[in-house]
Protein backbone atom coordinates (compact mmCIF):
# COMPACT_ATOMS: atom_id res chain seq x y z
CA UNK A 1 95.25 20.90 16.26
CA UNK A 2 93.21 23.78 16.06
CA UNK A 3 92.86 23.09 12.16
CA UNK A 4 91.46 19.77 12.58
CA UNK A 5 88.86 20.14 15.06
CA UNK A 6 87.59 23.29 12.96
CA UNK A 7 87.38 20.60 10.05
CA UNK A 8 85.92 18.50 12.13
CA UNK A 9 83.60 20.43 13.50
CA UNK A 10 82.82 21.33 10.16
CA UNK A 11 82.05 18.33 8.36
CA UNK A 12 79.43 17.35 11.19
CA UNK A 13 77.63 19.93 10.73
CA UNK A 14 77.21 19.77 7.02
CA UNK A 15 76.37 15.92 7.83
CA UNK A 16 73.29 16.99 10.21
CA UNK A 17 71.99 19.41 7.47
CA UNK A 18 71.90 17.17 5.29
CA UNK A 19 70.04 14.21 7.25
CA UNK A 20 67.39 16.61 8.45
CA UNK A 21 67.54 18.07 4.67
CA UNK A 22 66.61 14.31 3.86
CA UNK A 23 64.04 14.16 6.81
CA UNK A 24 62.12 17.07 5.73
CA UNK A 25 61.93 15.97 2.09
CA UNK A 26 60.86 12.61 2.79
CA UNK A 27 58.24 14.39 5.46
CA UNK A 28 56.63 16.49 2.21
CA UNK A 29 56.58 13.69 0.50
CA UNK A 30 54.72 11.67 2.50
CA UNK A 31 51.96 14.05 3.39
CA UNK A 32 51.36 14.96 -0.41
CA UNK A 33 51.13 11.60 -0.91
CA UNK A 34 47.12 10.49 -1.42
CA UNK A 35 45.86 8.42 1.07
CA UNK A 36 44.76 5.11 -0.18
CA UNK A 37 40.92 3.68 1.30
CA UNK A 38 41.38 -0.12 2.68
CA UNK A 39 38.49 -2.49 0.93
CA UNK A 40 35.51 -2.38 3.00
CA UNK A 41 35.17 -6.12 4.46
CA UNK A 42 32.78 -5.66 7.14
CA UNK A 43 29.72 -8.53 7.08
CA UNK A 44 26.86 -5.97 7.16
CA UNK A 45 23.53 -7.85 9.03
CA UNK A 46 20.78 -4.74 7.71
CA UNK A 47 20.17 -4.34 4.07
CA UNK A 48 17.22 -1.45 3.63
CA UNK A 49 16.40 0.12 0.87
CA UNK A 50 12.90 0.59 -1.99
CA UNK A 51 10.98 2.27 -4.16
CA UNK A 52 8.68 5.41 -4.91
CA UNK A 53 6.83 5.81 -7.71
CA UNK A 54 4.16 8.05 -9.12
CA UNK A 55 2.31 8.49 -12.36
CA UNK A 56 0.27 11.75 -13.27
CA UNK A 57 -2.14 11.62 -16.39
CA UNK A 58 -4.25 14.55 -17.61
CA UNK A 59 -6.50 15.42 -20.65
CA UNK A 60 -9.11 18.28 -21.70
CA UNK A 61 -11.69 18.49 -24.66
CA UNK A 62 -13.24 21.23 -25.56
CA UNK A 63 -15.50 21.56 -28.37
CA UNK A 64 -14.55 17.87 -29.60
CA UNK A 65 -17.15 16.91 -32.31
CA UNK A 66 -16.03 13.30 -31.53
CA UNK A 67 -17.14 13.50 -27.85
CA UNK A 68 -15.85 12.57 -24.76
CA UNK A 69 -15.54 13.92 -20.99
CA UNK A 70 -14.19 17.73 -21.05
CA UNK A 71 -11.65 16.81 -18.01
CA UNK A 72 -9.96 13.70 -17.00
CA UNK A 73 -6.98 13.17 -14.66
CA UNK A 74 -5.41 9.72 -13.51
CA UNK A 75 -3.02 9.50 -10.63
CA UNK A 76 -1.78 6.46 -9.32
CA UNK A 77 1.12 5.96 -6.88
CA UNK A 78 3.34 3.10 -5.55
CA UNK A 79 5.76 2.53 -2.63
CA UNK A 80 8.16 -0.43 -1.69
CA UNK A 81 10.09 -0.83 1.08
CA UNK A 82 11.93 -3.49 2.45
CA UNK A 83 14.50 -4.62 5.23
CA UNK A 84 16.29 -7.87 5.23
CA UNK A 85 18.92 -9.04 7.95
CA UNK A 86 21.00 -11.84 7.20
CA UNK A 87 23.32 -13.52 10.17
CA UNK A 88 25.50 -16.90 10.47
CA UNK A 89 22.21 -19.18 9.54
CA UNK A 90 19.19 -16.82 9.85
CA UNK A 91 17.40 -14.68 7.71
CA UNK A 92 14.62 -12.58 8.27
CA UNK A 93 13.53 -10.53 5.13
CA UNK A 94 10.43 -8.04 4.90
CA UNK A 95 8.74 -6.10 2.64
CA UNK A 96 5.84 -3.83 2.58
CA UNK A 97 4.10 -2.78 -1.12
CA UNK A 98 1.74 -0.23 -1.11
CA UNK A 99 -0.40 0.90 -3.91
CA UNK A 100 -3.07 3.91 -4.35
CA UNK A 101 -4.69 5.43 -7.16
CA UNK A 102 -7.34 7.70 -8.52
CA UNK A 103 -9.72 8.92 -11.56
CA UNK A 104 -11.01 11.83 -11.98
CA UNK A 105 -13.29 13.06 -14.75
CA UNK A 106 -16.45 15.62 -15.95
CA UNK A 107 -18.95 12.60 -16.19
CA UNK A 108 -17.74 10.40 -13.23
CA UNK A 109 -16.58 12.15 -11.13
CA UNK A 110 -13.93 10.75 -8.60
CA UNK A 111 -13.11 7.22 -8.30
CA UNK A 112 -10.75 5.19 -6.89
CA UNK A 113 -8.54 2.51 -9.55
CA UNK A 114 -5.92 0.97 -7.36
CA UNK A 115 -5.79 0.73 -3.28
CA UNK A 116 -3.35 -2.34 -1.79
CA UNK A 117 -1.43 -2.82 1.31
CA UNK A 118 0.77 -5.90 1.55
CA UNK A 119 3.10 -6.76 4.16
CA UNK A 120 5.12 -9.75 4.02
CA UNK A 121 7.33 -11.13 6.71
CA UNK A 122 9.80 -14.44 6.37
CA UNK A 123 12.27 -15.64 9.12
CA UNK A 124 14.14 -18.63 7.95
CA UNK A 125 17.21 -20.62 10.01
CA UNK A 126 19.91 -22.50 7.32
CA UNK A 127 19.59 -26.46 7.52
CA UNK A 128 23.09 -26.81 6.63
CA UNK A 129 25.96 -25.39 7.81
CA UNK A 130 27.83 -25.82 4.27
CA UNK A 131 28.40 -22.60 2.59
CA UNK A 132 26.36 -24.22 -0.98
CA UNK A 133 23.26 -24.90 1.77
CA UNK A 134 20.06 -23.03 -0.35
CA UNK A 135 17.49 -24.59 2.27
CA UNK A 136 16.19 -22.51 5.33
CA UNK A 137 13.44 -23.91 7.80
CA UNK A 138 10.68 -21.17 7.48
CA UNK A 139 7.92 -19.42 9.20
CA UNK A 140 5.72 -16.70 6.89
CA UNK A 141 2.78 -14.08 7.99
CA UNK A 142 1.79 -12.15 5.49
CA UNK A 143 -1.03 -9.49 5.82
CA UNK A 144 -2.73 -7.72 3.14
CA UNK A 145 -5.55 -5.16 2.94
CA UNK A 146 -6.89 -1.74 1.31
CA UNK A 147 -7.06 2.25 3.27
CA UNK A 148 -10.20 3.15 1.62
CA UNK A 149 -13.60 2.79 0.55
CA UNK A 150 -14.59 0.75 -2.70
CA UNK A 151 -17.55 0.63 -5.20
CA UNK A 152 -18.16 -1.08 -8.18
CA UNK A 153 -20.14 0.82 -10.94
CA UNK A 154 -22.58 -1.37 -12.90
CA UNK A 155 -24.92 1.24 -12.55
CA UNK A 156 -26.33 4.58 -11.77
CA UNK A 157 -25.84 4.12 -7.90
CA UNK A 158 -22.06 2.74 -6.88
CA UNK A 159 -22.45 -0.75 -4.70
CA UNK A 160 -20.28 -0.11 -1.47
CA UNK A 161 -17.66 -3.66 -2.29
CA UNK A 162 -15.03 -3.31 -0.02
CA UNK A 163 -13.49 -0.85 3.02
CA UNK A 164 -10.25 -1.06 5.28
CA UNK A 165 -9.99 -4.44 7.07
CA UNK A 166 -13.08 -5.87 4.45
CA UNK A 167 -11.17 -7.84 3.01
CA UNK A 168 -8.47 -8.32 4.81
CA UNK A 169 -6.04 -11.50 4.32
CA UNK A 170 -3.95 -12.82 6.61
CA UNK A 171 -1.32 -16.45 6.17
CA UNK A 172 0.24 -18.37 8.84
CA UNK A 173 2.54 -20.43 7.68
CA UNK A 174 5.67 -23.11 8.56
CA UNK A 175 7.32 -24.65 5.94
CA UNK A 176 10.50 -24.48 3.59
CA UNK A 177 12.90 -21.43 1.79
CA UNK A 178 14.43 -22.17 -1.10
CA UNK A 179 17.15 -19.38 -1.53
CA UNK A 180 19.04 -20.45 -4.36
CA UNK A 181 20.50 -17.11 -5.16
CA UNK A 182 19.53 -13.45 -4.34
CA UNK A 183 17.21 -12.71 -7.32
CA UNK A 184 14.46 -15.96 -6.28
CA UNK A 185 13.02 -17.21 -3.19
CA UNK A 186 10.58 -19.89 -3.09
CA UNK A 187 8.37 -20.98 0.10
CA UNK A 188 6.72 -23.81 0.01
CA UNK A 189 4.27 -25.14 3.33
CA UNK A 190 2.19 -27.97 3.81
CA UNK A 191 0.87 -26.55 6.67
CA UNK A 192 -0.79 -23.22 6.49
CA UNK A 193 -3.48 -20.99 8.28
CA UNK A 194 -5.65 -18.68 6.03
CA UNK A 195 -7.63 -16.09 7.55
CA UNK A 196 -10.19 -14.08 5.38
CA UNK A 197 -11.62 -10.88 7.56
CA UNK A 198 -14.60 -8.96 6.99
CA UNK A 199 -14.99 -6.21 10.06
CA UNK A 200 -17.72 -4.31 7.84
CA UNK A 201 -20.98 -4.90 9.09
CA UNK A 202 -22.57 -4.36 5.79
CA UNK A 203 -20.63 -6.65 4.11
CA UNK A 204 -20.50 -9.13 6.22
CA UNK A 205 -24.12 -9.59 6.25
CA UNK A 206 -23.87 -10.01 2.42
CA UNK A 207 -22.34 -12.69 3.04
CA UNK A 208 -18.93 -11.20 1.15
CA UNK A 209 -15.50 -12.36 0.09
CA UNK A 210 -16.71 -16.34 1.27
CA UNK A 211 -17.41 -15.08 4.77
CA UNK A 212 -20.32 -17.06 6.14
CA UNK A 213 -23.24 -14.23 6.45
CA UNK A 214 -23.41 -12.33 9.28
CA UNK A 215 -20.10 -13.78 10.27
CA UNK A 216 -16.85 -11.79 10.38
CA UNK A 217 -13.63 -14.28 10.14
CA UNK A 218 -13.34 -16.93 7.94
CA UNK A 219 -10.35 -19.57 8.61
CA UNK A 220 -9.31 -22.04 6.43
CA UNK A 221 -6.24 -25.04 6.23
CA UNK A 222 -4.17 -25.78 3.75
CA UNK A 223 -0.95 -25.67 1.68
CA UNK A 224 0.67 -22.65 0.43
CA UNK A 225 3.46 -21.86 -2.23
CA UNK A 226 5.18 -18.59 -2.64
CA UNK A 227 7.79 -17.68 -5.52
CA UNK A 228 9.58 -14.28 -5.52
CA UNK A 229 11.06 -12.65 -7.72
CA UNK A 230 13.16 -9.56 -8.44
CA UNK A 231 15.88 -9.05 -11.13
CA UNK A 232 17.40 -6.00 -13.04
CA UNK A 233 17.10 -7.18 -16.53
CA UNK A 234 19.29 -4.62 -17.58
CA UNK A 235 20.64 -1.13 -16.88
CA UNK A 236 17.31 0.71 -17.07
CA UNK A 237 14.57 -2.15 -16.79
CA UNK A 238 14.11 -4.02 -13.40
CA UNK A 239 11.33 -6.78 -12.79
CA UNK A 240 9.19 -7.72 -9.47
CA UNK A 241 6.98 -10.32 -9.56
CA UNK A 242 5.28 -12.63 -6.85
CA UNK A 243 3.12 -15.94 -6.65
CA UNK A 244 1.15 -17.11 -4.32
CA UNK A 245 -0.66 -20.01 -4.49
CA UNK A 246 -3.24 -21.73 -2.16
CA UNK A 247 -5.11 -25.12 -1.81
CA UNK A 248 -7.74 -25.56 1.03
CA UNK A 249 -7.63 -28.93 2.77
CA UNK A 250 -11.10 -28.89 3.82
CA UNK A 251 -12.88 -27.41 0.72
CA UNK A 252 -12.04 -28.59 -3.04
CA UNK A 253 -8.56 -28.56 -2.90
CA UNK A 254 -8.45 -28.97 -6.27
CA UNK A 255 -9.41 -25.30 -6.88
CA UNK A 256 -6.05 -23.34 -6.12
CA UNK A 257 -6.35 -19.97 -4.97
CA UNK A 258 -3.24 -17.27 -6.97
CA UNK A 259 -2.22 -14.32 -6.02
CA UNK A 260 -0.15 -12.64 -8.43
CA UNK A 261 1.52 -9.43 -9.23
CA UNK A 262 3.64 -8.08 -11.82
CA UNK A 263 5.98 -4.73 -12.02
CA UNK A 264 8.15 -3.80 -14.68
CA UNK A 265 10.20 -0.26 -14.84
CA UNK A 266 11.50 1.12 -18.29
CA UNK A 267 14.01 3.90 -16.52
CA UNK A 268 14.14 7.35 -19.05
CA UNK A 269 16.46 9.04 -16.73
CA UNK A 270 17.65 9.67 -13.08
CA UNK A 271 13.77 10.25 -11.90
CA UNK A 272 12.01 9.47 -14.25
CA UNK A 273 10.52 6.10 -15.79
CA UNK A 274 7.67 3.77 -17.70
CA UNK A 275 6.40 1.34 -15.84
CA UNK A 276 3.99 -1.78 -16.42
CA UNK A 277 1.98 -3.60 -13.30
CA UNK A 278 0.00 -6.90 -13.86
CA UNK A 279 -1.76 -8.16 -10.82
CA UNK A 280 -3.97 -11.30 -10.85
CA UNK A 281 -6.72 -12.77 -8.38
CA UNK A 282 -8.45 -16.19 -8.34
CA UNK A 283 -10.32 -17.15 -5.52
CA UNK A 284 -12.29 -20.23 -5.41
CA UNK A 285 -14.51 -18.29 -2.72
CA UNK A 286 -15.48 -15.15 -3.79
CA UNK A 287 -18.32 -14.99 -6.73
CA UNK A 288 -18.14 -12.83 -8.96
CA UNK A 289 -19.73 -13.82 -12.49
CA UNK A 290 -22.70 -16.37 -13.79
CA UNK A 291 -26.59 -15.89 -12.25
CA UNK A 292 -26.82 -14.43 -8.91
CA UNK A 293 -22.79 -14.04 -8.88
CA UNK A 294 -22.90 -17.73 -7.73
CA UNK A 295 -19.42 -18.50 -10.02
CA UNK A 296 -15.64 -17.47 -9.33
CA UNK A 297 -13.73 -15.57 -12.09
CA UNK A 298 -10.07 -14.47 -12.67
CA UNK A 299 -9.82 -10.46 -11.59
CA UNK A 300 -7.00 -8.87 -13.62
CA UNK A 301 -5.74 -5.10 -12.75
CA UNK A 302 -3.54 -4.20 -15.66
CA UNK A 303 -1.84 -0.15 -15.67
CA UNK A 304 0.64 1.88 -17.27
CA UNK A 305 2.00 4.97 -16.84
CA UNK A 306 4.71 7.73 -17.51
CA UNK A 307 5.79 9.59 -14.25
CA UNK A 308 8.56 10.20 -11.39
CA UNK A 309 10.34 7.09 -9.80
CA UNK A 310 12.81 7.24 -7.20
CA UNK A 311 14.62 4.27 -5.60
CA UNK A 312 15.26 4.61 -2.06
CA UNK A 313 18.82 3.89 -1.85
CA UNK A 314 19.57 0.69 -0.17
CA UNK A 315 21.26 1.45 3.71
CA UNK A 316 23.30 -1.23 5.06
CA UNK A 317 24.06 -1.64 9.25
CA UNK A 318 26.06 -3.92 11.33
C-alpha cells in the first residue's frame, strides 16, 4: 500500500514540474517575442507643416582690369507655412508665404530685391455627400503686403515706391472649390470684393497703385479665379505655383488683373537645394510705362539661388 502511494505520489509530482516547466518556457517565449505596432487608422483633422529656405551669394574683385564693384553680397530668404483641417464635409486650408531679400554692393550700396507677405485663407463645406464629390461651397480672404520700405532707382536719388500697408491687397470672396485631388485646387467666384490700400500719406497723394489721389482705399467688384498648385515632380524636385486672376465689373472688365508665382526646388541633399521663383504682376490700374507712366505693363521678378532649405515637417492632430 505503502508502495503505491509513494508511486503515486511520485508521478504527480514529476507531472507538476513538468507543466510549470512548460509554463515558464512558453512565458520566455512570449516576452522575447517582438511586439508587433497595429496600423495607425486614426482620421487626423490638422495637417501642418512648410518650408524654409535661404540663399547666400557673395563676390570680391580686386584689381580686376575688367571692372566691376569690389564687394557684392545677395541674400534672399523664403518661408511657407501652412495648416489645413479637413472634417466630414469641411475644409478650411491656410497658408502664409513670406519672402525677403537683399543686395549689397561697393557702388550701391544696400538695397532691397524681394519683400512679400501673403496670407491666404479658404473654408469650403462639400456639396455632396458622395465620397467622388470634388465640389465645396467656398468663402476666400486673402491678404497680401510688404515689411519694408521700397525705392526704385532710375536715378541718382531713389523714389520712395512702396512701404508696409502701401500697397496692401485684400479679396473677399464667395464662390466655388474645385478639389479634384490633393495636388490642385481651383476657386472660382462671381462675386468678389477687391480692396487696394494705400495708408502712406506720400503715396497716396501721388495718386499710387490706382488709388484716387489723396484717397487711401480703393474698392472694386468683380470676379475672381484662383488655381493652386503643388506637386513633387520627383524625389528631389517639388513645384508651387499659384494664379490669380481678376476682372472688375465696373471698370474694363476686359482687362484681367494676374497674379502669379512660381517656385521650383532642385534638392542636392538633406539641407541643401537649387531653387527657381517666377512671380508675375499685371494690373490694369497701376502705370508703370509709356509718357507720364500713364500705361500698365507686365512686372516680372525672376531669382535663383544655391543655399540651405529645410522643410518643416508636416504635424498631424486629431
Amino acid at each position: 500500500m505503502y508502495k503505491v502511494l509513494a508511486s503515486l505520489f511520485l508521478m504527480g509530482f514529476c507531472v507538476t514540474a513538468q507543466s510549470q516547466n512548460i509554463a515558464v518556457s512558453k512565458l520566455r517565449t512570449e516576452t522575447a517575442r517582438e511586439i508587433k505596432k497595429e496600423a495607425d487608422t486614426t482620421k487626423w483633422n490638422w495637417k501642418r507643416g512648410g518650408l524654409v529656405s535661404a540663399n547666400l551669394s557673395q563676390g570680391s574683385l580686386s584689381n580686376w582690369a575688367a571692372g566691376g564693384d569690389n564687394f557684392s553680397m545677395t541674400l534672399s530668404s523664403y518661408l511657407n507655412y501652412y495648416m489645413y483641417y479637413l472634417k466630414g464635409r469641411n475644409s478650411w486650408d491656410n497658408n502664409l508665404d513670406v519672402n525677403l531679400g537683399f543686395v549689397q554692393s561697393t557702388s550701391l550700396g544696400t538695397r532691397k530685391n524681394d519683400d512679400r507677405v501673403d496670407y491666404l485663407s479658404k473654408y469650403g463645406y462639400k456639396i455632396d455627400t458622395s465620397k467622388n464629390s470634388k465640389w465645396y461651397a467656398s468663402a476666400l480672404f486673402n491678404f497680401r503686403s510688404q515689411l519694408f520700405d521700397g525705392y526704385t532707382y532710375n536715378g541718382i536719388v531713389p523714389d520712395f515706391s512702396s512701404t508696409i500697408l502701401s500697397p496692401a491687397y485684400i479679396i473677399l470672396s464667395a464662390g466655388f472649390d474645385y478639389k479634384p485631388n490633393s495636388k490642385v485646387s481651383a476657386f472660382i467666384s462671381p462675386i468678389t470684393a477687391r480692396y487696394t490700400i494705400v495708408a502712406n500719406k506720400y503715396l497716396s497723394a501721388k495718386g499710387s497703385y490706382g488709388v484716387d489721389t489723396g484717397k487711401h482705399v480703393k474698392a472694386e467688384l468683380g470676379a475672381y479665379v484662383s488655381v493652386n498648385y503643388n506637386n513633387a515632380i520627383s524625389k528631389d524636385i517639388t513645384y508651387k505655383g499659384r494664379l490669380d486672376l481678376f476682372s472688375n465689373y465696373l471698370n474694363n472688365p476686359q482687362n484681367i488683373d494676374v497674379y502669379m508665382t512660381n517656385l521650383i526646388s532642385f534638392k542636392i541633399n538633406r539641407y541643401f537645394s537649387a531653387t527657381y521663383s517666377l512671380d508675375l504682376i499685371y494690373d490694369d490700374d497701376i502705370r508703370l510705362f509709356g509718357p507720364n507712366n500713364s500705361s500698365p505693363g507686365l512686372q516680372l521678378k525672376s531669382m535663383i539661388g544655391i543655399g540651405f532649405l529645410m522643410p518643416l515637417k508636416p504635424i498631424r492632430k486629431t
